[in-house]
Protein backbone atom coordinates (compact mmCIF):
# COMPACT_ATOMS: atom_id res chain seq x y z
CA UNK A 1 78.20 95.32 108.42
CA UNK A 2 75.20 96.71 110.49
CA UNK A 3 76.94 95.05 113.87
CA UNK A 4 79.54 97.25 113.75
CA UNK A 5 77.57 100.69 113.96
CA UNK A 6 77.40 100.02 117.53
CA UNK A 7 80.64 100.32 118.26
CA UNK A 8 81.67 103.27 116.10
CA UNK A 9 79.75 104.85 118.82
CA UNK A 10 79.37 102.30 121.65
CA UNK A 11 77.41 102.81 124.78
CA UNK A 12 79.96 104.36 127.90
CA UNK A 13 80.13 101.05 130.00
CA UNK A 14 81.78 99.04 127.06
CA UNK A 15 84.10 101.96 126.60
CA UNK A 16 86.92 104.01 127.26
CA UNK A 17 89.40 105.97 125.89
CA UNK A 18 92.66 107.21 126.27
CA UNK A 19 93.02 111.01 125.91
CA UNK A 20 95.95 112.16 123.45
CA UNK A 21 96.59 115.57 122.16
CA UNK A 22 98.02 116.90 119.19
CA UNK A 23 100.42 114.43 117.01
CA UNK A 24 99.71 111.66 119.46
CA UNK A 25 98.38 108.45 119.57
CA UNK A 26 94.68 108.27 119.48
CA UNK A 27 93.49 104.47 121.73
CA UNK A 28 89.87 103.73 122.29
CA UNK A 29 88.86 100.35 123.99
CA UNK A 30 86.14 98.59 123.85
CA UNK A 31 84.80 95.93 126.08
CA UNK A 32 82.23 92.71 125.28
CA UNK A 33 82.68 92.75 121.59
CA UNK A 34 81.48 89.48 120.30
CA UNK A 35 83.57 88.13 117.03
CA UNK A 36 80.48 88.89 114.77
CA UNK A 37 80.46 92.91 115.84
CA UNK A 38 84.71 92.70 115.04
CA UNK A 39 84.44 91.13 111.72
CA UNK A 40 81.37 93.46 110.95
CA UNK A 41 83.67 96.11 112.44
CA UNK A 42 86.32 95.62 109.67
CA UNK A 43 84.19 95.18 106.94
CA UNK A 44 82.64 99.08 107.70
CA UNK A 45 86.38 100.22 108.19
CA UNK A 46 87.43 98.47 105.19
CA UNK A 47 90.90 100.03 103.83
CA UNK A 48 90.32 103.27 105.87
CA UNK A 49 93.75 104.47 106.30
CA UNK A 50 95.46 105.43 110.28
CA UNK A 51 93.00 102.88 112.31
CA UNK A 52 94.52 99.75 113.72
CA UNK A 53 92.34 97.07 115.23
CA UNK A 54 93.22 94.61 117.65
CA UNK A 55 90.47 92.40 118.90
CA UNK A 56 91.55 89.75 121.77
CA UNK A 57 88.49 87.98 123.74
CA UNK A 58 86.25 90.47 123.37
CA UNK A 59 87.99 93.40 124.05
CA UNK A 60 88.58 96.07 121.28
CA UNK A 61 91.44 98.67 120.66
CA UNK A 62 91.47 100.96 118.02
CA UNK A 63 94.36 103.23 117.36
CA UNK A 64 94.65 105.95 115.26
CA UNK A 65 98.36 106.53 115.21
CA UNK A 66 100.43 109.98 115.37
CA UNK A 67 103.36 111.52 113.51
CA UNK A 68 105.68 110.54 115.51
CA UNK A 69 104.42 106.98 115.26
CA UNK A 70 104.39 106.89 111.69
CA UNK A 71 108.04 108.07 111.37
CA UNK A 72 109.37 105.59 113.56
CA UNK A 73 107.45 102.55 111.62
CA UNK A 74 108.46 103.79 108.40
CA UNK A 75 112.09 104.21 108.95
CA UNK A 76 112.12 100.77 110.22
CA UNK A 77 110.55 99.64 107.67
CA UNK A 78 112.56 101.28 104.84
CA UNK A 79 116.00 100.11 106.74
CA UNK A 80 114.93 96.75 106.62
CA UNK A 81 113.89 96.36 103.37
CA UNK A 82 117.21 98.45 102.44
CA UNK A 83 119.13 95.25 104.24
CA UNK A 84 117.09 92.89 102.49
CA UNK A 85 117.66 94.60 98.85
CA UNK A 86 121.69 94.29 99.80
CA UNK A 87 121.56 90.90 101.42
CA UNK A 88 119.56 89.92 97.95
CA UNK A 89 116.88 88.51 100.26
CA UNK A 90 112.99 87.51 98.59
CA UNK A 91 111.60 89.78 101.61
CA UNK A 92 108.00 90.26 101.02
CA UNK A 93 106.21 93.66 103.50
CA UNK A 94 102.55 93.41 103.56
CA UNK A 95 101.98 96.73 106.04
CA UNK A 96 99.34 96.82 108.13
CA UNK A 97 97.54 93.21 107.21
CA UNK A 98 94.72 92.01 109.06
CA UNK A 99 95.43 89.13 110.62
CA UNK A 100 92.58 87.14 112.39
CA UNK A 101 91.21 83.32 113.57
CA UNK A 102 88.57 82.96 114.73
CA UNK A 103 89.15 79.82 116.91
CA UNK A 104 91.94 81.88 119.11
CA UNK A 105 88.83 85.08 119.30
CA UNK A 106 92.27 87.14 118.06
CA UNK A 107 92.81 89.80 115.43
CA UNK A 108 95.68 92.16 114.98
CA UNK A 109 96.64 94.93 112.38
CA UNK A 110 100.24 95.07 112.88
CA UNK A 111 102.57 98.55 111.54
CA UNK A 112 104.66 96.68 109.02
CA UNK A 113 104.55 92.40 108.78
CA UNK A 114 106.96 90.55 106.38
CA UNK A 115 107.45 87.18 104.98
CA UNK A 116 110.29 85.79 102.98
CA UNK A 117 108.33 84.95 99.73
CA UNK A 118 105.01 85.61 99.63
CA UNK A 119 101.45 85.51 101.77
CA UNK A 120 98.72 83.27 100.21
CA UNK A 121 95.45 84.08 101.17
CA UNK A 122 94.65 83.06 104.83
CA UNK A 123 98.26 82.38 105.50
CA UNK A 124 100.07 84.68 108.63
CA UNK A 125 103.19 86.73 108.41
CA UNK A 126 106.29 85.47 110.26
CA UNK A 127 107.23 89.03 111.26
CA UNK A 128 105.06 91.58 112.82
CA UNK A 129 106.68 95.04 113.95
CA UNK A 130 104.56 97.33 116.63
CA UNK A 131 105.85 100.67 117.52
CA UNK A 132 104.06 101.24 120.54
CA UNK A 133 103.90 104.85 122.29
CA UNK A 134 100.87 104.77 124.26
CA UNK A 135 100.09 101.35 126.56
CA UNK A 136 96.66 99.95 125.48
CA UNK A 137 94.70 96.98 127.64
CA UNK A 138 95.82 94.34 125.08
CA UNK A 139 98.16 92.12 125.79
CA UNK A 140 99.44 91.93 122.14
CA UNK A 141 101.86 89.18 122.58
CA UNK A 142 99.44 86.84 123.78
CA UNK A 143 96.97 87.90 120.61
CA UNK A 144 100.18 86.87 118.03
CA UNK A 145 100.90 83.88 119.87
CA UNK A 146 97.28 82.33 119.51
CA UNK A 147 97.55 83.71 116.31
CA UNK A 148 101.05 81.66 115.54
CA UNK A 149 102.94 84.63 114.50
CA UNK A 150 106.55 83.52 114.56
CA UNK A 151 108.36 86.77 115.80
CA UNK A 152 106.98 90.02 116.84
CA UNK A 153 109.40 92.95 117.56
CA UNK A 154 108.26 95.93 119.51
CA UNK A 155 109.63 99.70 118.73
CA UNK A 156 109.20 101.52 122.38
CA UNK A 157 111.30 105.02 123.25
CA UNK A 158 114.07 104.37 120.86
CA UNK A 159 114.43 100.63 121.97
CA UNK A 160 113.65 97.56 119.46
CA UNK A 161 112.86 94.58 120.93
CA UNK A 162 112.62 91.09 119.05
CA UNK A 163 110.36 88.12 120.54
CA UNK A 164 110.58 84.77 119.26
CA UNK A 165 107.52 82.22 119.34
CA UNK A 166 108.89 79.24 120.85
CA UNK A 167 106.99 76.19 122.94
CA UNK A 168 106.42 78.04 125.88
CA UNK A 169 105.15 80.95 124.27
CA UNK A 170 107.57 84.03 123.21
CA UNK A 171 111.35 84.61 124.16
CA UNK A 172 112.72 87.74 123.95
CA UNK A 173 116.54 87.50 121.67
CA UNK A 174 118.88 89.28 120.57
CA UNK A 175 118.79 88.37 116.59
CA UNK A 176 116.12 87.66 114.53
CA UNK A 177 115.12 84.53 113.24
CA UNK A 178 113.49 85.45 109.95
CA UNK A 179 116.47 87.74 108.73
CA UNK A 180 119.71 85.77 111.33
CA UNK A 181 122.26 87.93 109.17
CA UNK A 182 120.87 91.11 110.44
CA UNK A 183 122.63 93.23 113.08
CA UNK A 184 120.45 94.52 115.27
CA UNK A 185 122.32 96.48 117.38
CA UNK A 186 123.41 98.53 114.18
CA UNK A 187 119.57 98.52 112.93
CA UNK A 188 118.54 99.84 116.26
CA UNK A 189 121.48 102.93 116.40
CA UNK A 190 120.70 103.73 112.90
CA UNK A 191 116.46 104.05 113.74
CA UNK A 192 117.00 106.54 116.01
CA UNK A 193 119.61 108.04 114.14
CA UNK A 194 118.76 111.89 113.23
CA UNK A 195 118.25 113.47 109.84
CA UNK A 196 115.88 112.71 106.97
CA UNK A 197 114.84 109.29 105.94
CA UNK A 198 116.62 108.99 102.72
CA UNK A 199 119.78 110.28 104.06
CA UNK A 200 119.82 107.66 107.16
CA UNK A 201 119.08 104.80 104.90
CA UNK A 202 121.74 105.86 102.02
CA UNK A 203 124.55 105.50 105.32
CA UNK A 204 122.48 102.32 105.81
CA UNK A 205 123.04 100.88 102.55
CA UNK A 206 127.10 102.07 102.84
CA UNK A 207 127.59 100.52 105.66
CA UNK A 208 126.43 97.35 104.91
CA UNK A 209 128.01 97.76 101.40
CA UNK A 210 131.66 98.40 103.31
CA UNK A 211 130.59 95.05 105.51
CA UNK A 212 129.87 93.04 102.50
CA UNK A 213 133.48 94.03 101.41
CA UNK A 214 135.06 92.41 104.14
């Protein structure tokens, strides 16, 4: 745990940050962290709520994530799992996981990660969701594909995209492959949708309700 006292307050030339204001999202990178200062990293952080880490070959981001951030995660998330109550799915959501090897020198803590069934201990999720409003320096595709994640979607102004893991690394399509059924297009309209979050997801659950009636 020691290690990672360094880099709650590294030294300048390992670091930089990313100025935000207000509700925004907070990034700070780090630079030359060795696996042993990362691990020792989460261990000090432990559940501390609002950080995400993402380590990737020695470089370090942690976000502390905005309002506006939040909302957009959790509505996705909450439509989602809404779809998966109606479609009588065994969707499991783990949140904000940790999810690390140490072979690939890759860690990520995604918004929201799911699994149909449930995660035994060291196993991955095969659905990670980012909302992303401020660029960092990690590539965060190439940390889930050495970590083996299956899909990854991204959440950037208003637009969900979903990447598939396939041989050559990740594709980007236009359904998922962990939930097929789901219409994305129709997710997407009804993310961005305005009002309250109960009130978006009760439409949610009619509409797919009048579908299912069909």
């Amino acid at each position: 745990m020691a290690a990672a006292v360094p880099l709650l307050v590294p030294p300048a030339e390992r670091a930089e940050a990313v100025a935000a204001s207000g509700s925004e999202d907070q990034l700070f990178v780090v630079h030359d962290v060795s696996w042993e200062e990362y691990e020792g990293l989460l261990a000090a952080l432990g559940d501390r709520a609002g950080v995400r880490v993402t380590y990737c070959e020695g470089v370090l981001e942690l976000m502390s994530p905005g309002g506006p951030h939040e909302g957009r995660k959790k509505i996705l998330a909450r439509l989602i799992e809404a779809y998966a109550e109606e479609a009588e799915l065994p969707l499991s959501g783990y949140g904000s996981m940790t999810v690390r090897e140490r072979l690939a020198a890759r860690g990520a803590e995604p918004d929201e990660c799911y699994v149909l069934g449930t995660v035994e201990d060291g196993e991955i999720p095969e659905l990670a969701i980012h909302v992303i409003e401020k660029s960092g320096t990690i590539d965060k595709l190439s940390v889930y594909a050495g970590l083996g994640v299956p899909e990854v979607w991204f959440v950037k102004k208003g637009k969900l995209s979903l990447h598939v893991l396939g041989p050559e690394g990740y594709a980007e399509a236009e359904r998922s492959r962990l939930l097929p059924g789901l219409d994305v297009a129709a997710l997407t309209e009804f993310m961005v949708r305005k009002g309250d979050q109960t009130t978006v997801v009760r439409a949610w659950r009619a509409m797919l309700r009048e579908r299912g009636r069909r």
